[in-house]
N, C-alpha and C. Protein backbone atom coordinates (compact mmCIF):
# COMPACT_ATOMS: atom_id res chain seq x y z
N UNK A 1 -2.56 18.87 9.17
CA UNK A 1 -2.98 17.47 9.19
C UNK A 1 -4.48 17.35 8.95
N UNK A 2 -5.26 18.36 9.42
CA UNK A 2 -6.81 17.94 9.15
C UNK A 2 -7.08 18.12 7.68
N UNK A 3 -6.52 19.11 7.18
CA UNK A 3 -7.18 19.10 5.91
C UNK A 3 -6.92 18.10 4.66
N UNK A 4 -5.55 17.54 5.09
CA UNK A 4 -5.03 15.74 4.72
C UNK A 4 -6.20 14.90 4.88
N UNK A 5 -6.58 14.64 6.26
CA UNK A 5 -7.25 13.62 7.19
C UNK A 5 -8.90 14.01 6.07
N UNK A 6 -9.33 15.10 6.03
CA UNK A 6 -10.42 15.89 5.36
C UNK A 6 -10.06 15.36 3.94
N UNK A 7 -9.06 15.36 3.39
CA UNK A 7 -8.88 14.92 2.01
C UNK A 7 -9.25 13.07 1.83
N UNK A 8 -8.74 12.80 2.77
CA UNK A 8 -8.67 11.16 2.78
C UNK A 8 -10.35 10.84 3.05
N UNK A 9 -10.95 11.67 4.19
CA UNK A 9 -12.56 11.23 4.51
C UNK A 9 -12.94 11.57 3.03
N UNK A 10 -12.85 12.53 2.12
CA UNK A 10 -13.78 12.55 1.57
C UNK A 10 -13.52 11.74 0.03
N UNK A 11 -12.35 11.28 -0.24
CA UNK A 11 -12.09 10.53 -1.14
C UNK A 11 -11.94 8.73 -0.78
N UNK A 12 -12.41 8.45 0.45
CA UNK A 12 -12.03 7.02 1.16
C UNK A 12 -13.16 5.83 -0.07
N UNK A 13 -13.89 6.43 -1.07
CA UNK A 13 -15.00 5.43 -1.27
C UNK A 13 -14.10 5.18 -3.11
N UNK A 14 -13.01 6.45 -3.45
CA UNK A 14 -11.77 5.47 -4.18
C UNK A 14 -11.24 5.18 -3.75
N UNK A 15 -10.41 4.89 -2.77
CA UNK A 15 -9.19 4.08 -2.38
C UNK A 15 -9.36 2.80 -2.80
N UNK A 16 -10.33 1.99 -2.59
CA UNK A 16 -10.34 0.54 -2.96
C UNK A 16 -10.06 0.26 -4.10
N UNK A 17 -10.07 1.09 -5.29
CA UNK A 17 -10.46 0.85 -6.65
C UNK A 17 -9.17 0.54 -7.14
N UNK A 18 -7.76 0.79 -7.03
CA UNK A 18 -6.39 0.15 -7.66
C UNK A 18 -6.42 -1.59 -7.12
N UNK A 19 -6.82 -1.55 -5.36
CA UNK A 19 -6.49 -2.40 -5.24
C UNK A 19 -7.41 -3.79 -5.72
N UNK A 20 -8.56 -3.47 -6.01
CA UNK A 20 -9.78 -4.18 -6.22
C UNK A 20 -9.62 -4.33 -7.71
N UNK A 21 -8.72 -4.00 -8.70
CA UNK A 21 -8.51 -3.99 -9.65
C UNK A 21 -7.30 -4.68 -10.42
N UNK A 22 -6.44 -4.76 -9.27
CA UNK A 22 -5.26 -5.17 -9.28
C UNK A 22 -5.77 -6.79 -8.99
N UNK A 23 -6.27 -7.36 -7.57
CA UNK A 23 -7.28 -8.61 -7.34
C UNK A 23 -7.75 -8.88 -8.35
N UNK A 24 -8.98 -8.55 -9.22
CA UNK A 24 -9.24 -8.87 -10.51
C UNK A 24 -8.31 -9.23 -11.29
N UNK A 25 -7.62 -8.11 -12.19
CA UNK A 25 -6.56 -8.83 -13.11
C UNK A 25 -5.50 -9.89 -12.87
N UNK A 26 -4.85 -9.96 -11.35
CA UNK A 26 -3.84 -10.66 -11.26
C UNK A 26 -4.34 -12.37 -10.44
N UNK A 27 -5.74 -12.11 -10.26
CA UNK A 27 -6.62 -13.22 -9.44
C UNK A 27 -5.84 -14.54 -9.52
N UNK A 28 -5.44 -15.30 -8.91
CA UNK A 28 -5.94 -17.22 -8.74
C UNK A 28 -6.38 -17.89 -7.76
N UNK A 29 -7.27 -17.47 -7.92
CA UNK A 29 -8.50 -18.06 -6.95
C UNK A 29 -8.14 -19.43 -7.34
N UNK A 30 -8.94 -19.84 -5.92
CA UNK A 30 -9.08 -21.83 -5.55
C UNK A 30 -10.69 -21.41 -5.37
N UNK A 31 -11.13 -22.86 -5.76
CA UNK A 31 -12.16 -23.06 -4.32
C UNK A 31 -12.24 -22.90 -2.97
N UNK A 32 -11.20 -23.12 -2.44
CA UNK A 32 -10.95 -22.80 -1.18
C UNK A 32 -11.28 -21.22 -0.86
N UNK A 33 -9.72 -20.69 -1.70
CA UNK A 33 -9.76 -18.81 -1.69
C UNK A 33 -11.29 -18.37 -1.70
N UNK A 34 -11.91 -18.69 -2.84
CA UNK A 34 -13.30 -18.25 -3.13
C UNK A 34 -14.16 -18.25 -2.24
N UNK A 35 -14.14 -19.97 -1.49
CA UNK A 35 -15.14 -19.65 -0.34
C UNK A 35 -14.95 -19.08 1.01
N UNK A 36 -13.74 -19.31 0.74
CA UNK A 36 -13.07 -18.35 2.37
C UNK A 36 -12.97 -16.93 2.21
N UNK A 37 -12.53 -16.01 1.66
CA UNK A 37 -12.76 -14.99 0.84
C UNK A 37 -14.31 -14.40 0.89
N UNK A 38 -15.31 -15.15 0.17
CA UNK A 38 -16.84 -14.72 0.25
C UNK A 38 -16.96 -15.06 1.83
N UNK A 39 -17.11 -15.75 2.56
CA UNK A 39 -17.56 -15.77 4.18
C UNK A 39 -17.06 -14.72 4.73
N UNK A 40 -15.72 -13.97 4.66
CA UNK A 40 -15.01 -12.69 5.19
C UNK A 40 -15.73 -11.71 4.36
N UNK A 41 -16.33 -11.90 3.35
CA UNK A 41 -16.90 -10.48 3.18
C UNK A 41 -18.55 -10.33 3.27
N UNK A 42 -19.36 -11.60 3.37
CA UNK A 42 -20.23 -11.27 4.19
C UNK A 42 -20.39 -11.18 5.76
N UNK A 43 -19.02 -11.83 6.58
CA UNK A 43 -19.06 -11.05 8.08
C UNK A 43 -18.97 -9.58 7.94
N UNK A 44 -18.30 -8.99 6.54
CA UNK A 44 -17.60 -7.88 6.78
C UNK A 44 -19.25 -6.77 6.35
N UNK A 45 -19.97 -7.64 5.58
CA UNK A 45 -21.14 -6.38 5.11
C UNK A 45 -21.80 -6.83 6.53
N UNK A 46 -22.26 -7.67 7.25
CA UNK A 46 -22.93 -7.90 8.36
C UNK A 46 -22.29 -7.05 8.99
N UNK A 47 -21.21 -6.56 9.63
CA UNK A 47 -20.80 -5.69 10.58
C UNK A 47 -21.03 -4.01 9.83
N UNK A 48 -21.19 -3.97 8.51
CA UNK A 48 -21.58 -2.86 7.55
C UNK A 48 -23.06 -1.97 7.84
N UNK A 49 -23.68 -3.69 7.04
CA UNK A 49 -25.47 -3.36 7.51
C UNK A 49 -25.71 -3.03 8.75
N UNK A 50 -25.45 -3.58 10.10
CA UNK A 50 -25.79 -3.78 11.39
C UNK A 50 -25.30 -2.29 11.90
N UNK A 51 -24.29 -1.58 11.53
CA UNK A 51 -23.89 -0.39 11.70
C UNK A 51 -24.54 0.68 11.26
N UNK A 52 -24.95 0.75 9.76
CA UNK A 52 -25.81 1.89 9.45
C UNK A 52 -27.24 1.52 9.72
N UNK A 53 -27.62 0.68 10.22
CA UNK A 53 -28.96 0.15 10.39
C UNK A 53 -29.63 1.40 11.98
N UNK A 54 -28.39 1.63 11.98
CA UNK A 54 -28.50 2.20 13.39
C UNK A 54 -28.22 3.92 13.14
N UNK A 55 -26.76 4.27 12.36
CA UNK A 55 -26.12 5.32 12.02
C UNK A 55 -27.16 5.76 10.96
N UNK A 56 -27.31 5.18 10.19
CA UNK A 56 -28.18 5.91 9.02
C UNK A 56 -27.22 6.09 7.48
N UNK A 57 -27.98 7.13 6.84
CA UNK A 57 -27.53 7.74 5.78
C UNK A 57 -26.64 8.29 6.02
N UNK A 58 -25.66 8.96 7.32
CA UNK A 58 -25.00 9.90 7.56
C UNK A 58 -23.65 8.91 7.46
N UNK A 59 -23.78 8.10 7.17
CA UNK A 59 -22.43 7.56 7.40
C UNK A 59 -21.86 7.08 6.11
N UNK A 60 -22.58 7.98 4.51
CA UNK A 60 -22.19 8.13 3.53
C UNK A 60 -21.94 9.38 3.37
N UNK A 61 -21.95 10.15 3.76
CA UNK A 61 -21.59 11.87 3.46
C UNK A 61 -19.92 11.52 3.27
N UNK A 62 -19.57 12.65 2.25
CA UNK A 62 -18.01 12.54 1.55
C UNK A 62 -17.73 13.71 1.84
N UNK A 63 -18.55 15.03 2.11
CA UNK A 63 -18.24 16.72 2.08
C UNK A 63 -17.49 16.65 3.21
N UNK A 64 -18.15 16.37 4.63
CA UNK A 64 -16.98 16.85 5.69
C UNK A 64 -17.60 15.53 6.91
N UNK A 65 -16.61 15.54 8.01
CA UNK A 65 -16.81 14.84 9.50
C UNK A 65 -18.21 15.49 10.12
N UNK A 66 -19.41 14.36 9.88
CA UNK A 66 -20.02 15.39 10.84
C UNK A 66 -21.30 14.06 11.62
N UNK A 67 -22.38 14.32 11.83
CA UNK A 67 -23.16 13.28 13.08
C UNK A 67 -24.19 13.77 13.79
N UNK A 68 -25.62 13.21 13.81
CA UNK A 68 -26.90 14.15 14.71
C UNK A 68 -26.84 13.08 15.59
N UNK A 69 -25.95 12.41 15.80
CA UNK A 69 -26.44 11.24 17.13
C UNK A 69 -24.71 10.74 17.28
N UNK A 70 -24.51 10.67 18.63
CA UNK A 70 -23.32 9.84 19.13
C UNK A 70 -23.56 8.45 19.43
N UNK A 71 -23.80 7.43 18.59
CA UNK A 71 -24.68 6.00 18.26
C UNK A 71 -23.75 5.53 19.11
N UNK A 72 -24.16 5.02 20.30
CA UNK A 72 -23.95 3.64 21.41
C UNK A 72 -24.45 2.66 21.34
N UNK A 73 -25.65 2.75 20.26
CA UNK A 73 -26.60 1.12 20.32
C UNK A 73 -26.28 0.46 19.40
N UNK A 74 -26.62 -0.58 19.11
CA UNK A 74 -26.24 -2.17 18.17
C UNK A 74 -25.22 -1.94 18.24
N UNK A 75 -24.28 -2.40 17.23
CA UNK A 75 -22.86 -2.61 17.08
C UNK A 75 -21.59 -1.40 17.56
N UNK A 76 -22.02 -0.36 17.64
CA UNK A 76 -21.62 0.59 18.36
C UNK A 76 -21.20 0.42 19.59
N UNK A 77 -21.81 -0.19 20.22
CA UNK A 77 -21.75 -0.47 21.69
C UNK A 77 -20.39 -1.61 21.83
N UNK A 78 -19.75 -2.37 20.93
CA UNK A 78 -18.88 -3.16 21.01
C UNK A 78 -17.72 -2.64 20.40
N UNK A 79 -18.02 -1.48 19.42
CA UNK A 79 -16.40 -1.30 18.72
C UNK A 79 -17.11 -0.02 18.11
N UNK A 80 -15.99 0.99 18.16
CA UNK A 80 -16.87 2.43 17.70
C UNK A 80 -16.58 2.48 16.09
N UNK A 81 -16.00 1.77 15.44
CA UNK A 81 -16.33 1.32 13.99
C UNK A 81 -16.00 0.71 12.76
N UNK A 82 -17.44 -0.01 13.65
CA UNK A 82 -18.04 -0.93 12.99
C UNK A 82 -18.32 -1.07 11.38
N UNK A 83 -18.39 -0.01 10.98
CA UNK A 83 -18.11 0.11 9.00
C UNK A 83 -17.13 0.31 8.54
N UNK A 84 -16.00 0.65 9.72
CA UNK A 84 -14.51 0.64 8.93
C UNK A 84 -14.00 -1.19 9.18
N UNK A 85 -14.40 -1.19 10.62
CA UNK A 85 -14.11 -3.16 10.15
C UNK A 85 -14.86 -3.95 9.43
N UNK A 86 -15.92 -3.45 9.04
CA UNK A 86 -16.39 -3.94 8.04
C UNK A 86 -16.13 -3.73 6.80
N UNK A 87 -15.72 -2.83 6.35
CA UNK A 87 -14.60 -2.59 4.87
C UNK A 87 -13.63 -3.51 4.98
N UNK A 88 -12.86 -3.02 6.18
CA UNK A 88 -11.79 -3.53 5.99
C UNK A 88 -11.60 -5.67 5.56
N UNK A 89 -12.81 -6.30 6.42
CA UNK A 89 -13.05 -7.61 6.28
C UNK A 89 -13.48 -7.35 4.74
N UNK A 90 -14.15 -7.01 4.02
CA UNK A 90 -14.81 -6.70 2.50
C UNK A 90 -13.34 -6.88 2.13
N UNK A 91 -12.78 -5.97 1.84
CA UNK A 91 -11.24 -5.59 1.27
C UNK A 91 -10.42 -7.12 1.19
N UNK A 92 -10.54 -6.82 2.40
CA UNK A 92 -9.42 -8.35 2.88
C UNK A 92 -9.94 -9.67 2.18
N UNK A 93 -11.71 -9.67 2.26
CA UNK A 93 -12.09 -11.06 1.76
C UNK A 93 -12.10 -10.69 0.05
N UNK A 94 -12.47 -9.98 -0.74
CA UNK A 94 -11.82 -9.98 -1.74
C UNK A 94 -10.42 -10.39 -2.24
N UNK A 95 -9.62 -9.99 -1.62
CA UNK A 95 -8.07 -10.51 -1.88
C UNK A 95 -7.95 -12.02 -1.28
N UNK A 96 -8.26 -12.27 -0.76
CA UNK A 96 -8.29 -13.29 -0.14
C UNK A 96 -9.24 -14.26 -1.42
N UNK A 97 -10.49 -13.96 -1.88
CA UNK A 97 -11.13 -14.73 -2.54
C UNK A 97 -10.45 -14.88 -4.26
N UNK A 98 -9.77 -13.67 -4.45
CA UNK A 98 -9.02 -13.52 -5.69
C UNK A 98 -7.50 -14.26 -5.63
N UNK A 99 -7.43 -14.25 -4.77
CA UNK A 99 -5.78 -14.72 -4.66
C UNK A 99 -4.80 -14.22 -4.96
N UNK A 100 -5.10 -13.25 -5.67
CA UNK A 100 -4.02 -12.27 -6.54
C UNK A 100 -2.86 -12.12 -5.89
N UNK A 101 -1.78 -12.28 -6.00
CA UNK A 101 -0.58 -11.94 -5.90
C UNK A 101 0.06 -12.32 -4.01
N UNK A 102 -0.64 -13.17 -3.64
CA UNK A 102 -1.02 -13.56 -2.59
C UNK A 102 0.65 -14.04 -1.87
N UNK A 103 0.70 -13.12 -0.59
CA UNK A 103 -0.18 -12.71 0.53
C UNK A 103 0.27 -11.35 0.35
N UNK A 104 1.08 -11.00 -0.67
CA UNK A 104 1.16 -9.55 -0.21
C UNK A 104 0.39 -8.66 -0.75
N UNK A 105 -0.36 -8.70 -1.86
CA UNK A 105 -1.25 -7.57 -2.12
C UNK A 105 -2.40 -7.60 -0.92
N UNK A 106 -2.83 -8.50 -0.53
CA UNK A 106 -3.87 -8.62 0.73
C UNK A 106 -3.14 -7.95 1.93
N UNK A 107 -1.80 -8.03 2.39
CA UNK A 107 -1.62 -7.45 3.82
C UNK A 107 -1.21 -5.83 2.98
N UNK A 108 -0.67 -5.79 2.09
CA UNK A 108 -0.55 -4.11 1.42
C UNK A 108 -1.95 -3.44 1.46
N UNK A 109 -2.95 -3.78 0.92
CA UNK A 109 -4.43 -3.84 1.13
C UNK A 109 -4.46 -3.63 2.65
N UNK A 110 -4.50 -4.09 3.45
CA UNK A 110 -4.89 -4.34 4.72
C UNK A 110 -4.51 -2.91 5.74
N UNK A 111 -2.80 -2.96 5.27
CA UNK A 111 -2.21 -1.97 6.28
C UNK A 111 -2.50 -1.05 5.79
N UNK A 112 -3.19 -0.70 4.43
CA UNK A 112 -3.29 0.91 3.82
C UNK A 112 -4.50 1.41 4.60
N UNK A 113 -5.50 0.05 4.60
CA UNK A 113 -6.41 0.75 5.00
C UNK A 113 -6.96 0.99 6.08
N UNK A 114 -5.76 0.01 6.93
CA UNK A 114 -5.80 0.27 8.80
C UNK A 114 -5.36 1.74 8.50
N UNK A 115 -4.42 2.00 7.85
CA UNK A 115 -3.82 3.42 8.06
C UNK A 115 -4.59 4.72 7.81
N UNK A 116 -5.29 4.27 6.80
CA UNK A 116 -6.33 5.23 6.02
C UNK A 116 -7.81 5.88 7.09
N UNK A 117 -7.93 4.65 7.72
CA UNK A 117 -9.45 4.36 8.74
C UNK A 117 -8.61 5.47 9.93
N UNK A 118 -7.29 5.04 10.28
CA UNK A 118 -7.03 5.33 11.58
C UNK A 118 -6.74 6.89 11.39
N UNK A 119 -6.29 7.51 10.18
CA UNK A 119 -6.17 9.09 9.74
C UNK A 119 -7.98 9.05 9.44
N UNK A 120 -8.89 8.36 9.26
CA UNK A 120 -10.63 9.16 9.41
C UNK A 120 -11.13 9.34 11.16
N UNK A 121 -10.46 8.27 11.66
CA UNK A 121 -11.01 8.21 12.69
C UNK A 121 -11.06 9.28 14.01
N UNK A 122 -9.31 9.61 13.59
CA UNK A 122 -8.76 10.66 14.33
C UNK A 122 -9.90 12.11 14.33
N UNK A 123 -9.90 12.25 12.76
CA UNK A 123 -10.57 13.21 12.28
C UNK A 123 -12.40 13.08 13.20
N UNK A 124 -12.95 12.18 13.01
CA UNK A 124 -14.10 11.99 13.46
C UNK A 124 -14.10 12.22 14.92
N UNK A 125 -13.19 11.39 15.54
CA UNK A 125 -12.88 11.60 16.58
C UNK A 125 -13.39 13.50 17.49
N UNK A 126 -12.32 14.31 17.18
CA UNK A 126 -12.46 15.80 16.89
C UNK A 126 -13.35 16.07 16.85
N UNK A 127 -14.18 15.89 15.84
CA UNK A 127 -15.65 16.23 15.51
C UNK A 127 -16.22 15.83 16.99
N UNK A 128 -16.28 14.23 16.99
CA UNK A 128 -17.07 14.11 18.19
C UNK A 128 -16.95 14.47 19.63
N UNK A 129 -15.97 14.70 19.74
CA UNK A 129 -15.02 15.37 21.27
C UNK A 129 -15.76 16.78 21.25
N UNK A 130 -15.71 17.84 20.10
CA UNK A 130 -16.42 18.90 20.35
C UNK A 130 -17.53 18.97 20.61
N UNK A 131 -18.34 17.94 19.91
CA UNK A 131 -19.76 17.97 19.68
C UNK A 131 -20.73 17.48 20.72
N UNK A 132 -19.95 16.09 21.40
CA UNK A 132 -20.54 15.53 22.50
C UNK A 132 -19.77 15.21 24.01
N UNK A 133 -18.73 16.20 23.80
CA UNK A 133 -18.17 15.91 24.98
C UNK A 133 -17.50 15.05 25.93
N UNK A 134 -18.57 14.91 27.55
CA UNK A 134 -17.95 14.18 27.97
C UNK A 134 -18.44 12.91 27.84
N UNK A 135 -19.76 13.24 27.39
CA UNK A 135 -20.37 11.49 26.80
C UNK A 135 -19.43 10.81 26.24
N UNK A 136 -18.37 11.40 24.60
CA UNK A 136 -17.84 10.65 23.70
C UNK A 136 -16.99 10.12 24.18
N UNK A 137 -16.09 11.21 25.45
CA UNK A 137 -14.84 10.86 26.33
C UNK A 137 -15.19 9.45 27.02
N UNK A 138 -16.13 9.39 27.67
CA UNK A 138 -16.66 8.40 28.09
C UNK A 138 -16.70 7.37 27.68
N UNK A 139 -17.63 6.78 25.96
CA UNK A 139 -17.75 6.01 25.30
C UNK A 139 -16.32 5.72 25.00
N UNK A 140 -15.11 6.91 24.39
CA UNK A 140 -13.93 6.59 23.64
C UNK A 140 -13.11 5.82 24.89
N UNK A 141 -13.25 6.09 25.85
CA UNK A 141 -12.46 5.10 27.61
C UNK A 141 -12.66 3.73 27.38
N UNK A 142 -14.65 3.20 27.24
CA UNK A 142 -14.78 2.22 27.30
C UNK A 142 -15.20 1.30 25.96
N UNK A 143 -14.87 2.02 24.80
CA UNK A 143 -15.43 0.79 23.52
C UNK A 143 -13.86 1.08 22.88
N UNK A 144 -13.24 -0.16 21.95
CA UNK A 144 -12.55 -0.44 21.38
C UNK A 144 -12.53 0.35 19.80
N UNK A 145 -11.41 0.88 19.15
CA UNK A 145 -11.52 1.48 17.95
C UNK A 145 -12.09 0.42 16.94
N UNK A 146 -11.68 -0.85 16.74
CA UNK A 146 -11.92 -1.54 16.10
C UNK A 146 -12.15 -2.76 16.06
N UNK A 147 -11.64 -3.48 17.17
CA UNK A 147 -11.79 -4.33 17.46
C UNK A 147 -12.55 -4.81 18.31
N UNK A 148 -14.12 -5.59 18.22
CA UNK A 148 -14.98 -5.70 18.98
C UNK A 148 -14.56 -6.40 20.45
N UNK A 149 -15.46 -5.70 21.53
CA UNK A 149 -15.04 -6.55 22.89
C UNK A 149 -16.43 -6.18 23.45
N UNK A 150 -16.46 -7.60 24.80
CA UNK A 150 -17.26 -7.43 25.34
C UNK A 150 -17.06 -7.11 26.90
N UNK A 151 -17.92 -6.64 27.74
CA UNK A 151 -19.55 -6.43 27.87
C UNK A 151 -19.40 -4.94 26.52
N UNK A 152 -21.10 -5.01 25.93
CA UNK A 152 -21.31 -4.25 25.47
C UNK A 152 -21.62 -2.85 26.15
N UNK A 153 -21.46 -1.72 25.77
CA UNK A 153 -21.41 -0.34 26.39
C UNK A 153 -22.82 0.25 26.60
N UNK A 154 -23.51 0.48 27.46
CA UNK A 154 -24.72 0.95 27.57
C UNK A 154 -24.39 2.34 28.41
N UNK A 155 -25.27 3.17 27.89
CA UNK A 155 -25.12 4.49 28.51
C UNK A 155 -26.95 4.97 28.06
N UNK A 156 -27.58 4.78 28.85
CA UNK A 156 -28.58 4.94 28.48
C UNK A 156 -29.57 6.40 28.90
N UNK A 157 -28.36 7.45 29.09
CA UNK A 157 -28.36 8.82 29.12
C UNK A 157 -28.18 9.50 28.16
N UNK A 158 -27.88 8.86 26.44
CA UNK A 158 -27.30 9.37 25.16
C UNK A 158 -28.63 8.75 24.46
N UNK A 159 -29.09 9.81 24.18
CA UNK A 159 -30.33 9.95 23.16
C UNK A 159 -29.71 9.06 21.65
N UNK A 160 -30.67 7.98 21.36
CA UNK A 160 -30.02 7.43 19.96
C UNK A 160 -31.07 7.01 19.24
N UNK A 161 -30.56 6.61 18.06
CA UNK A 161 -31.63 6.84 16.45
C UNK A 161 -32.15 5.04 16.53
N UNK A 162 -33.38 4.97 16.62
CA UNK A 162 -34.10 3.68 16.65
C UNK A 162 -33.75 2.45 15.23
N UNK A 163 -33.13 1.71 15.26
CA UNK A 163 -32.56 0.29 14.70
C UNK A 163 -34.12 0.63 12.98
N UNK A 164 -33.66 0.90 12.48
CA UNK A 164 -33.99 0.89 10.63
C UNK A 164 -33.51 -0.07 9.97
N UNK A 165 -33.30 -1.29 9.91
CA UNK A 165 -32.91 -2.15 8.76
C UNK A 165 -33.02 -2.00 7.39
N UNK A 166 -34.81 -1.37 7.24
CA UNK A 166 -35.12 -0.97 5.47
C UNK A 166 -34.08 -0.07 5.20
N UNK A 167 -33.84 1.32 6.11
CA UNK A 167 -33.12 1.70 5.87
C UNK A 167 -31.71 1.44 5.13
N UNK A 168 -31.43 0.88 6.65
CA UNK A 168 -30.04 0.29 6.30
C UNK A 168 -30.16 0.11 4.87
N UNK A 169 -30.65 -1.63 4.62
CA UNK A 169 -30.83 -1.58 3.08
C UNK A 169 -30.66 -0.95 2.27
N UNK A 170 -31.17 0.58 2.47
CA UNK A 170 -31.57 1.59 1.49
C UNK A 170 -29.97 1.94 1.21
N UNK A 171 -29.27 2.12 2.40
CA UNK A 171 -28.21 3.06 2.69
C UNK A 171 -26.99 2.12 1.26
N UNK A 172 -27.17 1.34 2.00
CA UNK A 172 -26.03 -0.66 1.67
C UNK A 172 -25.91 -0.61 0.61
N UNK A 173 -26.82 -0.28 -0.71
CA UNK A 173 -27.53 -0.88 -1.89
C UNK A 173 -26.45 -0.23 -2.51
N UNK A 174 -25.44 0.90 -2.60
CA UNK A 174 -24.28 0.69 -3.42
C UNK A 174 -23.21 0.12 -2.87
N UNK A 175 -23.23 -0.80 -1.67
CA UNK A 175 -21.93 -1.25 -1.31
C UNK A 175 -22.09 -2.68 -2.14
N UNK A 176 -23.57 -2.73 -1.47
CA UNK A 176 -24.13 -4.43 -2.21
C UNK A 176 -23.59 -4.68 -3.40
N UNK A 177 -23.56 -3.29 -4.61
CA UNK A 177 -24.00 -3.83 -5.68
C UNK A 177 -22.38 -3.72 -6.10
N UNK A 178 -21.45 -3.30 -5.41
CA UNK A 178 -20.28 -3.09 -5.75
C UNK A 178 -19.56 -4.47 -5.65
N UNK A 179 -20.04 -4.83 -4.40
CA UNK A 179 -19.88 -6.43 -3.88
C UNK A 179 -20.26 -7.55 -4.73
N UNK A 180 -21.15 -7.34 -5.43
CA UNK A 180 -21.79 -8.37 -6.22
C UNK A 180 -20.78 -8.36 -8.11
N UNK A 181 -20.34 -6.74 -8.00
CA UNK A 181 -19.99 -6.88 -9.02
C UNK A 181 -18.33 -7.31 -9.25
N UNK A 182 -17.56 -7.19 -8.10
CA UNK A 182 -16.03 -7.72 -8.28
C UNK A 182 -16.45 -8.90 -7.84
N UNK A 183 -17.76 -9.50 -7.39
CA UNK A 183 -17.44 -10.90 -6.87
C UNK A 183 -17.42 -11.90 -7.94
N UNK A 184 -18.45 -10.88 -8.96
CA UNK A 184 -18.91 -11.67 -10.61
C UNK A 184 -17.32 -11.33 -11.43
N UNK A 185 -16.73 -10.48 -10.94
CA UNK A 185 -15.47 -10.48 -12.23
C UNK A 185 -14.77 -11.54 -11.49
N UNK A 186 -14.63 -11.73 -10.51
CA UNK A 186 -13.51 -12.85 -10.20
C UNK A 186 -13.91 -14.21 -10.86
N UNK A 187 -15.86 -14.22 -10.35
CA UNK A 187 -15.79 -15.94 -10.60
C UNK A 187 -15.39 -16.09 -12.31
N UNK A 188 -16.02 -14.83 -12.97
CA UNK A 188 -15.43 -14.80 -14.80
C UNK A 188 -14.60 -15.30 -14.67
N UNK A 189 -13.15 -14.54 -14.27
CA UNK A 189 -11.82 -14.60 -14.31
C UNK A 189 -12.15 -16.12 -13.96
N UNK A 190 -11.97 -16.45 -12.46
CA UNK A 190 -11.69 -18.39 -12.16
C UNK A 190 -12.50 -18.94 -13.20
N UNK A 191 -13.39 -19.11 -13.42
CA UNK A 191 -14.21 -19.58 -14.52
C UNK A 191 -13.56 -19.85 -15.92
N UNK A 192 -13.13 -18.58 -16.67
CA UNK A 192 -12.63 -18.75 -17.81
C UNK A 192 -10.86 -19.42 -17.35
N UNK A 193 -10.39 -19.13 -16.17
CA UNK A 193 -8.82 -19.20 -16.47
C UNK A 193 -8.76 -20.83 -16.20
């Protein structure tokens, strides 16, 4: 199973590409779709940015599961991740803004990639159980896989990487530009159709 789970982490940045392609060609967007659609996928890069702002660069590596910090602060502290629900809202608000084939290419979309996140997570998981112990045991008791809740988790015995936004930025700038560019084929598509 790990070296599956290892196959899926390190190919997770195609997976989107049938379905994000399929949205494009088969699109009918509304006004409505469009603007409801774009608001779900900038909550979804806000929960993106706000995550590596904190995680860093490390949370683009494709080679293997790995981490110099067990991140409890910003968005961490409410849901341990925060860039897989943030894909996943991206994903979703695309289909949603395309309309394509609507509702089932969006929940097919949806459950692949609950399924997909929940075979990385496992994997990460592992990693972090060896690496940090009973801290992670700890954190994994009291924060949610995905779904944010509150009070937020403070453990202020876990050494963590100080809040970078430029960073972030730095990190974002191919999700951004990926974002910007199916958002421009759709409005084509609504536009010309």
């Amino acid at each position: 199973m790990a070296n599956f789970a290892e196959k899926i982490f390190k190919y997770r940045s195609y997976t989107p590409l049938p379905f994000l392609l399929l949205m494009v060609i088969f699109q009918k967007a509304t006004l409505p779709s469009l603007l409801i659609g774009f608001g779900l996928i900038l909550f979804g890069e806000f929960f993106r940015l706000w995550g590596v702002s904190y995680a860093g660069s490390e949370t683009r590596t494709t080679n293997s599961v790995g981490g110099t910090y067990l991140v409890v602060s910003g968005p961490y502290g409410y849901l341990r991740n925060p860039l897989y629900l943030g894909n996943m809202l991206i994903y979703f608000g695309v289909g949603i803004m395309s309309f394509a084939l609507f509702p089932f290419l969006q929940l097919i979309a949806l459950f692949f990639f609950y399924w997909q996140y929940i075979v990385i997570i496992r994997e990460e998981e592992t990693f972090l159980k060896g690496k940090f112990g009973e801290s992670f045991e700890h954190y994994l008791r009291n924060v949610p896989k995905l779904i944010p809740a509150l009070p937020k988790y403070q453990n202020p015995g876990i050494e963590q990487p100080a809040l970078n936004r430029a960073a972030g930025l730095r990190s974002e700038k191919r999700t951004l530009q990926a974002i910007l560019i199916i958002v421009i084929l759709i409005l084509i598509r609504f536009i010309l159709s």
